[in-house]
C-alpha atoms as a PDB file:
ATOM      1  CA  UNK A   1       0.000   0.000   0.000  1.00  0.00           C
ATOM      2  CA  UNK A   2       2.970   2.235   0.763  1.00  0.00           C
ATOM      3  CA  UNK A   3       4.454   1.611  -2.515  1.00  0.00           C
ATOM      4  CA  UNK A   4       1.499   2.435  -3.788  1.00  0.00           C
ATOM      5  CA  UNK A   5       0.916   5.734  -2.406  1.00  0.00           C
ATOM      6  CA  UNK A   6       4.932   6.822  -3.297  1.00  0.00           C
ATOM      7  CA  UNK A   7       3.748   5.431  -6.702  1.00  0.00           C
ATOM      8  CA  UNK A   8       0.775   7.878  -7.031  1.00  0.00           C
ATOM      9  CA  UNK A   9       2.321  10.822  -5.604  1.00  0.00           C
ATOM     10  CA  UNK A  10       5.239  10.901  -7.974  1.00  0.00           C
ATOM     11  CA  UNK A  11       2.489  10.927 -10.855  1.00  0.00           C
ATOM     12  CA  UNK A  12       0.637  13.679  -9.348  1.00  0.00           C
ATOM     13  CA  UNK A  13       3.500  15.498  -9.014  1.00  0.00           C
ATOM     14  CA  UNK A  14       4.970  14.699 -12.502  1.00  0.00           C
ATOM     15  CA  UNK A  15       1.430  15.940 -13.750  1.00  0.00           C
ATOM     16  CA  UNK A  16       1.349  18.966 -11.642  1.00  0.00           C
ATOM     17  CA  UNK A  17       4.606  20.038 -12.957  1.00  0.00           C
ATOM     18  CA  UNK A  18       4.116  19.362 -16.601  1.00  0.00           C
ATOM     19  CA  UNK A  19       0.468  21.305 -16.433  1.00  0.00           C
ATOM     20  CA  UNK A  20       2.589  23.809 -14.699  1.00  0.00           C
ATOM     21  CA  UNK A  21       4.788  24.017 -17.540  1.00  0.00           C
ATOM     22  CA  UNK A  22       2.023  23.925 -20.062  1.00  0.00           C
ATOM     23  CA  UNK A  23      -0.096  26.901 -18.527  1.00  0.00           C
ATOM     24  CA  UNK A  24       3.246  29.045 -18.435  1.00  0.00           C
ATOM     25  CA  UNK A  25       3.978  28.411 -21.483  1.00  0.00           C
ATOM     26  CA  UNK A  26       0.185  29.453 -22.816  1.00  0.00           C
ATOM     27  CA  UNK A  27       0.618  32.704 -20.777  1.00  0.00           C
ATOM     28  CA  UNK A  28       3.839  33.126 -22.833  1.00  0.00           C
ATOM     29  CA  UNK A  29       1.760  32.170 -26.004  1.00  0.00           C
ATOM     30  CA  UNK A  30      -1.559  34.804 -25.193  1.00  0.00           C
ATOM     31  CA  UNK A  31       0.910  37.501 -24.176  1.00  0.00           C
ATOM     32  CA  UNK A  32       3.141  37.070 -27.869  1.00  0.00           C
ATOM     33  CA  UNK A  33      -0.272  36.757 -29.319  1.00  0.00           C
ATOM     34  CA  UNK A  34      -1.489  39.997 -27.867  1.00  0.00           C
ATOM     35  CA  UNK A  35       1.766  41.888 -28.686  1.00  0.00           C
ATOM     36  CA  UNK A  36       1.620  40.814 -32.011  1.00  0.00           C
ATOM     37  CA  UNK A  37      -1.936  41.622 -33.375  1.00  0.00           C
ATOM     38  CA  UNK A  38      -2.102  45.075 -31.537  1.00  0.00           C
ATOM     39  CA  UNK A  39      -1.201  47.868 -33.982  1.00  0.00           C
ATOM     40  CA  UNK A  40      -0.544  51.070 -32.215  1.00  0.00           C
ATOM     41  CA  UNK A  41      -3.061  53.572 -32.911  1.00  0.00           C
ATOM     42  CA  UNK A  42      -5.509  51.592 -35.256  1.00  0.00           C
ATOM     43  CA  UNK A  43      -9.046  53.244 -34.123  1.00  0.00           C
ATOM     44  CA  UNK A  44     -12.374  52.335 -36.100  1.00  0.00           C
ATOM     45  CA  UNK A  45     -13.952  54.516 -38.784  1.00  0.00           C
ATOM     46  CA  UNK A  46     -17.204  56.118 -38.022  1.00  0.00           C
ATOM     47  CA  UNK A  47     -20.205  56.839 -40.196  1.00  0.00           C
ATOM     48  CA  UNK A  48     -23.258  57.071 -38.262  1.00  0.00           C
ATOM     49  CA  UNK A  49     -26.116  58.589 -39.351  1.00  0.00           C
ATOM     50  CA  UNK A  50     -29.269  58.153 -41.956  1.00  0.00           C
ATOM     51  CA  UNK A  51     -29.262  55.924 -44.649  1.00  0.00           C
ATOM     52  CA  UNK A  52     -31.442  55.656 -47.802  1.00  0.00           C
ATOM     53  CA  UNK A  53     -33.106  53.083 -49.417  1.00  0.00           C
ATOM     54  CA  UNK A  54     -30.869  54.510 -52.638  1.00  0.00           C
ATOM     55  CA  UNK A  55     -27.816  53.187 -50.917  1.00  0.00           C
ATOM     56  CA  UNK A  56     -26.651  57.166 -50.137  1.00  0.00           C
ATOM     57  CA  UNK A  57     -25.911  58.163 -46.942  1.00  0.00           C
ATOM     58  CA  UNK A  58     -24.798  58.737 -44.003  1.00  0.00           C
ATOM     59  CA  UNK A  59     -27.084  61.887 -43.973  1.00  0.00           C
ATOM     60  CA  UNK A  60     -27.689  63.846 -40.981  1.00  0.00           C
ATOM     61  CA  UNK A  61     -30.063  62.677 -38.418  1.00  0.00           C
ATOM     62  CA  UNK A  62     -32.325  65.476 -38.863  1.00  0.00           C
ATOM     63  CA  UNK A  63     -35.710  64.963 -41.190  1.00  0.00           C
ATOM     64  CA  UNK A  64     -35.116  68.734 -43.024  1.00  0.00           C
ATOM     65  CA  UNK A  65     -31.687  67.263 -44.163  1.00  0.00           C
ATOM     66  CA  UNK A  66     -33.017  64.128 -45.595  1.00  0.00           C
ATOM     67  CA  UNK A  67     -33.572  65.097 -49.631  1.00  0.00           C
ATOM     68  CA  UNK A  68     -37.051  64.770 -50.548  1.00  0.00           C
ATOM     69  CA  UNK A  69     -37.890  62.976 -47.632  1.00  0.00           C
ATOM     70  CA  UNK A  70     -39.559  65.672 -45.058  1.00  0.00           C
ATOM     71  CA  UNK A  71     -40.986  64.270 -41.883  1.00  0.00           C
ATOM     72  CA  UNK A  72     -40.383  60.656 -42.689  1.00  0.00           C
ATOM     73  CA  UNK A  73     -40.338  58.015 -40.100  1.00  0.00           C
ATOM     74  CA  UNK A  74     -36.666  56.586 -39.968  1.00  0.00           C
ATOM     75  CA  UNK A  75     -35.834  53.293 -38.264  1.00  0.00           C
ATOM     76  CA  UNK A  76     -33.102  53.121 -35.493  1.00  0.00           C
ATOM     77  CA  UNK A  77     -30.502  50.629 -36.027  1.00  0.00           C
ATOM     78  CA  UNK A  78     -27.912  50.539 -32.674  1.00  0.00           C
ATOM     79  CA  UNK A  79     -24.709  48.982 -33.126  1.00  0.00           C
ATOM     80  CA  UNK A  80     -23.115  47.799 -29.888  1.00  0.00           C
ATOM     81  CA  UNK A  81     -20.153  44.856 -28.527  1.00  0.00           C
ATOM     82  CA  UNK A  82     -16.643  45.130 -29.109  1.00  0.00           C
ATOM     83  CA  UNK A  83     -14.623  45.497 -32.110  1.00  0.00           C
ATOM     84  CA  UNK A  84     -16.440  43.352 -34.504  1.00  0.00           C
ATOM     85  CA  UNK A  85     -19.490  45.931 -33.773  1.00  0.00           C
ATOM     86  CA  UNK A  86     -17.331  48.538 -34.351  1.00  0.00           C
ATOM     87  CA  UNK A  87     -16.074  47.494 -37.807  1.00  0.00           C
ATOM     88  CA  UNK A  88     -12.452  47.646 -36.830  1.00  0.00           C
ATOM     89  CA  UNK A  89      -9.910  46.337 -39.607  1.00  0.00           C
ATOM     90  CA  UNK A  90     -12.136  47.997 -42.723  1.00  0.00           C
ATOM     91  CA  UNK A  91     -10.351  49.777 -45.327  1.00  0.00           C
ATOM     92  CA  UNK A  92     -12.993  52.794 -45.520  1.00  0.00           C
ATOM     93  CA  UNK A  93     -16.139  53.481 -43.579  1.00  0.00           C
ATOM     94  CA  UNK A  94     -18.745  52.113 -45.928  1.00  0.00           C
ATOM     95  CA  UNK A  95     -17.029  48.777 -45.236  1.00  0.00           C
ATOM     96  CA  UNK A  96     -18.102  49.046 -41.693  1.00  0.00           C
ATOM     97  CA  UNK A  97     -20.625  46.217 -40.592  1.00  0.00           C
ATOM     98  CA  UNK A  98     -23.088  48.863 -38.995  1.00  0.00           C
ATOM     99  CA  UNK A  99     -23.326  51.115 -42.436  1.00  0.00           C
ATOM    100  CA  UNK A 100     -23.599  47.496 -44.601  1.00  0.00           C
ATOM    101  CA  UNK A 101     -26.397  46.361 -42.151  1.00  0.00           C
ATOM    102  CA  UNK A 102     -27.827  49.987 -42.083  1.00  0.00           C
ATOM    103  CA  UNK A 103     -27.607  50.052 -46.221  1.00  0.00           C
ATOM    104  CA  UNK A 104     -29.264  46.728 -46.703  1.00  0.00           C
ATOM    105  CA  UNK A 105     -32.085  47.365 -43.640  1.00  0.00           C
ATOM    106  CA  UNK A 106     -32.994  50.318 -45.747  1.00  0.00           C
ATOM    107  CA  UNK A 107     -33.364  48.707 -49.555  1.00  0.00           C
ATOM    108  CA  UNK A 108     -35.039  46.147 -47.578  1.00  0.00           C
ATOM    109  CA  UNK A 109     -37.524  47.939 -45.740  1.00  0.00           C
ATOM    110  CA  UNK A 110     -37.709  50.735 -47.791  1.00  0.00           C
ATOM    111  CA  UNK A 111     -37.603  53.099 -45.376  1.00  0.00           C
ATOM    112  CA  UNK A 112     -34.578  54.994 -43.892  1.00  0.00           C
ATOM    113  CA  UNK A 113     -32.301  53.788 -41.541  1.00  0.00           C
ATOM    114  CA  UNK A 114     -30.149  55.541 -38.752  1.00  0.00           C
ATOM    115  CA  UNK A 115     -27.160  53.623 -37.648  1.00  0.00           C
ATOM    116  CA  UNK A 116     -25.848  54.497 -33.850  1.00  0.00           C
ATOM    117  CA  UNK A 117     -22.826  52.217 -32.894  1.00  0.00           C
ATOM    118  CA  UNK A 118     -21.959  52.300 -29.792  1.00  0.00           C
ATOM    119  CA  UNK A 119     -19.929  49.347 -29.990  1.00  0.00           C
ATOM    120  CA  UNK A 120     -16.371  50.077 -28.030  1.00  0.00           C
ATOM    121  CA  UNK A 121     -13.269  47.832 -29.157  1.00  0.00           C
ATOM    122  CA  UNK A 122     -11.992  45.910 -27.041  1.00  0.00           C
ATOM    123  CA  UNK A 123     -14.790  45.428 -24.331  1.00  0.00           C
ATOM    124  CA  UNK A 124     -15.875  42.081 -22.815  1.00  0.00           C
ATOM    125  CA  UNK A 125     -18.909  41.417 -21.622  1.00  0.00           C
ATOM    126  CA  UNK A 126     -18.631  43.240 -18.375  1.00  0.00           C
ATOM    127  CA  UNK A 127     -18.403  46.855 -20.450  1.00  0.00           C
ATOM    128  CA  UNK A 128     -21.683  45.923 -21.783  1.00  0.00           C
ATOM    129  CA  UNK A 129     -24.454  47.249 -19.361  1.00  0.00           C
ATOM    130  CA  UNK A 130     -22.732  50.389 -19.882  1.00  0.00           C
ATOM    131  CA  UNK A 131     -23.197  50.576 -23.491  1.00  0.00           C
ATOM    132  CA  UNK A 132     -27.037  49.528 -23.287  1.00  0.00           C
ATOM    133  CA  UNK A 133     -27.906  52.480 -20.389  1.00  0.00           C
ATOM    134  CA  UNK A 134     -26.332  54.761 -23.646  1.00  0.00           C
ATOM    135  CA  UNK A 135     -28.706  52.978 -25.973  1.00  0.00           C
ATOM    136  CA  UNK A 136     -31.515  53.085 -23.554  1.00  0.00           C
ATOM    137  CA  UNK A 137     -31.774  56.879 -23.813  1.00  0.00           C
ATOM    138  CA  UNK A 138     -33.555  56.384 -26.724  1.00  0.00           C
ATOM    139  CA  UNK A 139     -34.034  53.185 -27.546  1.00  0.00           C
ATOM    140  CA  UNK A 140     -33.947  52.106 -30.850  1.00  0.00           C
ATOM    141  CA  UNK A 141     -35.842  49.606 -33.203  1.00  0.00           C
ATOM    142  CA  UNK A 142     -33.227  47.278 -33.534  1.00  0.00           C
ATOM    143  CA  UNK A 143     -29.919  46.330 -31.857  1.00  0.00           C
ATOM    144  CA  UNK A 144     -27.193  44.060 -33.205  1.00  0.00           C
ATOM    145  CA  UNK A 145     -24.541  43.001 -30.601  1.00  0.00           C
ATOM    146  CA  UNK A 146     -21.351  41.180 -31.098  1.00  0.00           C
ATOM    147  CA  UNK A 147     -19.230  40.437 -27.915  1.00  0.00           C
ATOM    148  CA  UNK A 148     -17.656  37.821 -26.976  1.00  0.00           C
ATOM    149  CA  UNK A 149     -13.864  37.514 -28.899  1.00  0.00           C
ATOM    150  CA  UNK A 150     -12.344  39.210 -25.703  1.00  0.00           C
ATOM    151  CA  UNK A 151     -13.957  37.383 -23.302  1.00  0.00           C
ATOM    152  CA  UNK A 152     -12.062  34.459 -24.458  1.00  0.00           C
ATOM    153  CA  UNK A 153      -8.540  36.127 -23.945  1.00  0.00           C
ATOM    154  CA  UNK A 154      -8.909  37.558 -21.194  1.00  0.00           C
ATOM    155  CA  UNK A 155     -10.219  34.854 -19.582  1.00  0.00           C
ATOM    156  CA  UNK A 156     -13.966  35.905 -18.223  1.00  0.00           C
ATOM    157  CA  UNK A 157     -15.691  32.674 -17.085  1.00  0.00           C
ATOM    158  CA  UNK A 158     -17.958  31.690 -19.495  1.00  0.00           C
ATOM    159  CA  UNK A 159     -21.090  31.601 -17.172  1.00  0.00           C
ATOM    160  CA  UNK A 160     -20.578  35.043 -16.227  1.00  0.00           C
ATOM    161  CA  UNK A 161     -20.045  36.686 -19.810  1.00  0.00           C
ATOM    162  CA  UNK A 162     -23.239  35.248 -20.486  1.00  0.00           C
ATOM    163  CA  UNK A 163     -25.517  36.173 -17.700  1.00  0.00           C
ATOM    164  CA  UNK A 164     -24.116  39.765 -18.590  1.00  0.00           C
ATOM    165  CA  UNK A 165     -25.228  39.375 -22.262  1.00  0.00           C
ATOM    166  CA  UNK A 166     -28.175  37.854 -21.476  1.00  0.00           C
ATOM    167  CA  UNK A 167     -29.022  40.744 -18.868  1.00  0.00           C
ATOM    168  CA  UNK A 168     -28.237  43.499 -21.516  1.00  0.00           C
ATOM    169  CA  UNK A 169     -30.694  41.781 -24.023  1.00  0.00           C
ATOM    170  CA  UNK A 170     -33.744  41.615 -21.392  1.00  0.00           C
ATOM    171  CA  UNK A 171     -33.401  45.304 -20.760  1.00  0.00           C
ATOM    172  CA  UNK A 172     -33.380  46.074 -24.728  1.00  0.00           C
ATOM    173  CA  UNK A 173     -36.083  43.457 -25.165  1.00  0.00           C
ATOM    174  CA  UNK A 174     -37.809  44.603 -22.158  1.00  0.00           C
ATOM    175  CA  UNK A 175     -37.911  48.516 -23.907  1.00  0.00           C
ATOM    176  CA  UNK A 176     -38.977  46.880 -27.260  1.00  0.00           C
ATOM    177  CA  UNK A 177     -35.858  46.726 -29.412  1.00  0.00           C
ATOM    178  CA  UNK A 178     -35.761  43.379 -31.681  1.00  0.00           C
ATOM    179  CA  UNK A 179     -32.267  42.105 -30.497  1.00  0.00           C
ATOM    180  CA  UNK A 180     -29.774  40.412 -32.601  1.00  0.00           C
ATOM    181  CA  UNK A 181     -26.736  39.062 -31.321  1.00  0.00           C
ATOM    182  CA  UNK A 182     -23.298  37.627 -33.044  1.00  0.00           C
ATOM    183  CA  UNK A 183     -22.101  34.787 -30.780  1.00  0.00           C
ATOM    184  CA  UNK A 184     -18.378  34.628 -30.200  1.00  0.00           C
ATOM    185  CA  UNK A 185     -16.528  33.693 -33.415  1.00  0.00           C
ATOM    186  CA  UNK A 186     -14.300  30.824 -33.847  1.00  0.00           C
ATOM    187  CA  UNK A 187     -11.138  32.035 -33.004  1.00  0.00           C
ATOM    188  CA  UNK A 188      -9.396  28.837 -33.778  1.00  0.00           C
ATOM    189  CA  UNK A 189      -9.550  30.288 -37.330  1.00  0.00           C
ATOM    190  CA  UNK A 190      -6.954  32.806 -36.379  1.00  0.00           C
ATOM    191  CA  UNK A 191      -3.422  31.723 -38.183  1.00  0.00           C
ATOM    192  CA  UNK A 192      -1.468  34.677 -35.938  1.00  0.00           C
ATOM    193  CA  UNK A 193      -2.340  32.551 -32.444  1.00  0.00           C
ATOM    194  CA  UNK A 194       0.196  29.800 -32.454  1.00  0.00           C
ATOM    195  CA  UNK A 195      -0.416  26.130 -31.729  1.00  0.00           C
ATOM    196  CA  UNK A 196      -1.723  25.123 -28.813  1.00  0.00           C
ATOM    197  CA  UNK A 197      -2.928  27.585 -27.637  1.00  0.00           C
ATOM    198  CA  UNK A 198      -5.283  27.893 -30.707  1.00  0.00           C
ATOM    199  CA  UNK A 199      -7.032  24.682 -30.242  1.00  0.00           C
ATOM    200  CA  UNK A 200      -7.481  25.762 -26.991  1.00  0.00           C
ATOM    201  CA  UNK A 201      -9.226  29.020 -28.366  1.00  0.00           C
ATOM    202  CA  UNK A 202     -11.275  26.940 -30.656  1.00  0.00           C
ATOM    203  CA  UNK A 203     -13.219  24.956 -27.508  1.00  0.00           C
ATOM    204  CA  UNK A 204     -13.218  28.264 -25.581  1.00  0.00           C
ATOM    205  CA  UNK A 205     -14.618  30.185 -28.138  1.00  0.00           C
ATOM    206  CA  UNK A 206     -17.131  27.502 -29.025  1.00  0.00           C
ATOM    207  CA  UNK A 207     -18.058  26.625 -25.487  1.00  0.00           C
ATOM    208  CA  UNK A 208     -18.893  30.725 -24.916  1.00  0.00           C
ATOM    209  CA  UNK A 209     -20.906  30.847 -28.400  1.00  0.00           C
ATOM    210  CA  UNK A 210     -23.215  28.091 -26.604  1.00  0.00           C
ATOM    211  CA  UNK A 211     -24.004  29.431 -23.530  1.00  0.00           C
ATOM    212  CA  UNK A 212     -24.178  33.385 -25.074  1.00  0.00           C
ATOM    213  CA  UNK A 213     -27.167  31.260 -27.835  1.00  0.00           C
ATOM    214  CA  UNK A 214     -29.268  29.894 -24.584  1.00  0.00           C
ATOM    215  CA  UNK A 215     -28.589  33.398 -22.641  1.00  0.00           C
ATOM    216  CA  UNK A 216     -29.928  35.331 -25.922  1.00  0.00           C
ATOM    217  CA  UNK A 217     -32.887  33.026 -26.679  1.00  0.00           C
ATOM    218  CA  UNK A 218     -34.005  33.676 -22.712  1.00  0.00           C
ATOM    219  CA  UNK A 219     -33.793  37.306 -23.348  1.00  0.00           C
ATOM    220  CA  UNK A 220     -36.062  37.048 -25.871  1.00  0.00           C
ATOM    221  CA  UNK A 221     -33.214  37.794 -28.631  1.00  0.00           C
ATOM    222  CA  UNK A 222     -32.358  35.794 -31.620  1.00  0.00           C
ATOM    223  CA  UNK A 223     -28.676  34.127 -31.817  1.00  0.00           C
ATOM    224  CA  UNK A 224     -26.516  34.090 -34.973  1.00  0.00           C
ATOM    225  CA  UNK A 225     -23.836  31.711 -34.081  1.00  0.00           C
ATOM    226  CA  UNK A 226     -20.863  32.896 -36.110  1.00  0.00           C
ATOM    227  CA  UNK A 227     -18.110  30.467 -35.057  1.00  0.00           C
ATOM    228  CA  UNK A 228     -21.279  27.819 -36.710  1.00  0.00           C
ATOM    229  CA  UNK A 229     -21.758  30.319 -39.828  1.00  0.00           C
ATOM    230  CA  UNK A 230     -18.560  31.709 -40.772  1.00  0.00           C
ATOM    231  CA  UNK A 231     -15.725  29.266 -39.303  1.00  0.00           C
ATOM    232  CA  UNK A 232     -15.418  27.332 -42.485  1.00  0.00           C
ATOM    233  CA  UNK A 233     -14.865  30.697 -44.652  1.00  0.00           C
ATOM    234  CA  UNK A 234     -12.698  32.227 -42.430  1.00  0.00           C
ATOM    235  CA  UNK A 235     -10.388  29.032 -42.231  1.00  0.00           C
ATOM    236  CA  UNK A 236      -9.737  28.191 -45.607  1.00  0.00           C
ATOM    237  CA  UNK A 237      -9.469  32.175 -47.139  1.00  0.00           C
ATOM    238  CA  UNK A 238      -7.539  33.694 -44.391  1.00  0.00           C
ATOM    239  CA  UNK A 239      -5.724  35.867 -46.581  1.00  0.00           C
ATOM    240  CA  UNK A 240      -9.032  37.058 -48.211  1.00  0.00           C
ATOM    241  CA  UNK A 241     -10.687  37.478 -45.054  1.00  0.00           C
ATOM    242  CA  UNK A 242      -8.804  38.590 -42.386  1.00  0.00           C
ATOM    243  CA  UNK A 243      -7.257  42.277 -41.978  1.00  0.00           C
ATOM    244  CA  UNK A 244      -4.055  43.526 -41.669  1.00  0.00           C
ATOM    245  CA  UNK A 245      -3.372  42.405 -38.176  1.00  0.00           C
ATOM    246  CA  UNK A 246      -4.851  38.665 -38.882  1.00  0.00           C
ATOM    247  CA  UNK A 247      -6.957  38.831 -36.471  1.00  0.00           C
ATOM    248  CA  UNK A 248      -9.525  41.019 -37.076  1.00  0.00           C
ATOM    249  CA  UNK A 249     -12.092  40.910 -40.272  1.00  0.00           C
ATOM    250  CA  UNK A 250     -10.930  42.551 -43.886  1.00  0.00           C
ATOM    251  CA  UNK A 251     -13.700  44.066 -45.543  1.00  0.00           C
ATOM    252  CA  UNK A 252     -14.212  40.894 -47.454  1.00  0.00           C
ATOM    253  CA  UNK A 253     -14.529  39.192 -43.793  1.00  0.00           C
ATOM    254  CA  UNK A 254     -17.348  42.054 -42.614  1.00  0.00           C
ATOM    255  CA  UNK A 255     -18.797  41.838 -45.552  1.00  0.00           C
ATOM    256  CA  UNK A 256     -19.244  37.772 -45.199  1.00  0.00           C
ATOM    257  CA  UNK A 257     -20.581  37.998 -41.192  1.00  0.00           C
ATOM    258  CA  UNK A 258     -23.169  40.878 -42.471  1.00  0.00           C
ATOM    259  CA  UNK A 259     -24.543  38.174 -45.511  1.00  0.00           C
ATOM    260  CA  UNK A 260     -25.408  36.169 -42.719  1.00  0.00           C
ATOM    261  CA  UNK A 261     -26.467  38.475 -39.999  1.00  0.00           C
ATOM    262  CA  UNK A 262     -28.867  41.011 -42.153  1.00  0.00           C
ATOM    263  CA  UNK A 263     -31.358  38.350 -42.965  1.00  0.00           C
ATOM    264  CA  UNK A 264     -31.210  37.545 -39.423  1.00  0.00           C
ATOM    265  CA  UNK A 265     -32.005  41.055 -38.822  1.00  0.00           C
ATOM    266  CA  UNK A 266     -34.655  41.354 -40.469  1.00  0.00           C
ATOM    267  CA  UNK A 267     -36.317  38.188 -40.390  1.00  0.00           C
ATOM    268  CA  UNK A 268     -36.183  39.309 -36.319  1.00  0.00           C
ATOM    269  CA  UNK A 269     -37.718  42.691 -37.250  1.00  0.00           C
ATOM    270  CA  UNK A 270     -40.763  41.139 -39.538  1.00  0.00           C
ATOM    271  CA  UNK A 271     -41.362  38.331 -36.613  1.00  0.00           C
ATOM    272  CA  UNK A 272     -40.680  39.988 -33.190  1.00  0.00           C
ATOM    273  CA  UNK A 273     -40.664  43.729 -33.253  1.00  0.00           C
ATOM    274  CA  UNK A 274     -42.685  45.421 -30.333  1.00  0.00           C
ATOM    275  CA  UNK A 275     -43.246  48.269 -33.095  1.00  0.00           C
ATOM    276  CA  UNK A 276     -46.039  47.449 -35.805  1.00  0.00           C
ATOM    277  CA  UNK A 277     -44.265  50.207 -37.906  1.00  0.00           C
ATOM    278  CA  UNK A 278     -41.073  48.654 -38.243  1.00  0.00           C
ATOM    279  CA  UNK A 279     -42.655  45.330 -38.564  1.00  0.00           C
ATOM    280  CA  UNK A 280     -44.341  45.768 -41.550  1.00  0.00           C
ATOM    281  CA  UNK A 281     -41.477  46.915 -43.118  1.00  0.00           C
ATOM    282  CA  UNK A 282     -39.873  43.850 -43.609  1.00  0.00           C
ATOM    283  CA  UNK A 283     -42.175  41.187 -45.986  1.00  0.00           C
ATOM    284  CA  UNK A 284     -41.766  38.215 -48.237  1.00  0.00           C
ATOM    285  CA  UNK A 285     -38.551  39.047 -49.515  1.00  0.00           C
ATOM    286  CA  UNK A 286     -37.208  38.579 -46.064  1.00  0.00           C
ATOM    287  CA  UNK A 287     -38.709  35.398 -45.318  1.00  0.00           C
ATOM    288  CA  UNK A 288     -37.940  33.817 -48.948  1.00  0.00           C
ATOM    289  CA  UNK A 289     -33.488  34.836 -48.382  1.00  0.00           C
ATOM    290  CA  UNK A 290     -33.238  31.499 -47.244  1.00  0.00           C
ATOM    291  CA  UNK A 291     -29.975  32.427 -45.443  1.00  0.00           C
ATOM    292  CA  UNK A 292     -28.752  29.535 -42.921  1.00  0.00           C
ATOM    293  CA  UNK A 293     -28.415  32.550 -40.105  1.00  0.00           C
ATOM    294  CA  UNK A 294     -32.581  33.317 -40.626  1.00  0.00           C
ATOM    295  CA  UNK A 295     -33.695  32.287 -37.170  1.00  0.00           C
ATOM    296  CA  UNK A 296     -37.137  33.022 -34.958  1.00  0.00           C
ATOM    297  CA  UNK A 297     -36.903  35.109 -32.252  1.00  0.00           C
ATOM    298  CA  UNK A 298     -38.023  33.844 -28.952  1.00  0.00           C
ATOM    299  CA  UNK A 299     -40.565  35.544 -26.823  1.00  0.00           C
ATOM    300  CA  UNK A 300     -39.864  38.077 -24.679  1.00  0.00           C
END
């Protein structure tokens, strides 16, 4: 029995060490990572405002400036999340996600659109609340968050990021904004995080994406799941679809997440929006896109 115990202690302590080893060395890894796919002073573009059916814009908020369009009713599109939100890693602002979504919520609707993002780069899911008592001033028809990247590396317990999310979409639900959200994207399909600390990215990032769906869906919001949609894409065209710093979307990348998040957006708006105005906007076109990120909101 003695032998025994020596025996099992000496494996415990081999595997203590060796985890040891291996968690120091993933700090190393996430800490080269982060140096590397920072570039000083890279900010966002922003171009909020109204948006036309025409595709023109962004024109000011104001009805009087809107040409030939006096007193019209203009939905509210609210942009908010991290850096994905925020379009960071587009080469000119009408690559941003928020003006594509804006563009195409407008042809679709027919109606004009006014895109507010309050997205901030870089914020996890604990910056959130703050960004929804900004949108909560006024709140608008429709909200499309994506959070979730940051959570992962910096190492928020999954549980927690999404009781936050989920919190933030009751309150916008709860004031009658449709909510879409972007669950976290694979970041396994990142080529600038080294081995293994990627694969170890890949479960995290799917294993948030899960719990953020079930938080959204009891918030009465509807989930995209990204790492699902887009994984495949982003994996075999990195060069095509990442940015300049790998690791955020190139146009080409927005452009892909908003082909799969608009329908979403307005299938949500047609099917679950507190505001019969806005509602009716959105008809048969909508529901015939066919688009694999289409999904039913749940009830609020």
């Amino acid at each position: 029995m003695q032998h025994l115990l020596r025996t099992a202690a000496v494996v415990v302590g081999a595997t203590g060490a060796t985890l040891g080893a291996a968690y120091g060395m993933l700090n190393q890894q996430g800490r080269r990572a982060r140096r590397d796919i920072v570039i000083p002073g890279w900010f966002p573009f922003r171009a909020d405002g109204v948006y036309l059916p025409d595709g023109t814009g962004p024109h000011s908020p104001s009805a009087a400036a809107i040409p030939g369009l006096p007193s019209v009713q203009v939905l509210r599109l609210t942009m908010l999340g991290d850096s994905l939100a925020a379009g960071l890693g587009v080469d000119q602002p009408d690559q941003l996600p928020g003006v594509v979504l804006a563009r195409g919520l407008a042809a679709e609707a027919g109606q004009p659109v006014e895109l507010d993002t309050l997205a901030i780069c870089g914020s996890t899911s604990r910056r959130l609340a703050g960004q929804v008592d900004t949108a909560l001033i006024n709140p608008p028809h429709a909200a499309m968050i994506m959070i979730g990247a940051n959570d992962v590396t910096r190492r928020v317990p999954p549980w927690e990021s999404a009781k936050l999310l989920g919190e933030a979409v009751s309150r916008l639900r709860a004031a009658g904004t449709t909510v879409v959200v972007g669950t976290c994207p694979d970041l396994g399909t990142i080529p600038q995080i080294p081995q293994p600390l990627r694969a170890i990215a890949h479960t995290s990032s799917l294993t948030l994406a899960r719990v953020q769906r079930d938080a959204v869906r009891r918030g009465g919001g509807v989930a995209a799941p990204l790492a699902q949609l887009l994984a495949r894409d982003f994996r075999s065209q990195p060069d095509i679809l990442f940015g300049r710093d790998h690791f955020h979307p190139s146009a080409a990348g927005y452009e892909t997440a908003c082909s799969v998040l608009l329908p979403t957006l307005c299938s949500a708006l047609r099917d679950g929006c507190a505001d019969d105005w806005a509602a009716t906007r959105f008809g048969s076109r909508t529901a015939a896109a066919g688009s694999p990120g289409t999904a039913r909101p749940a009830s609020p």
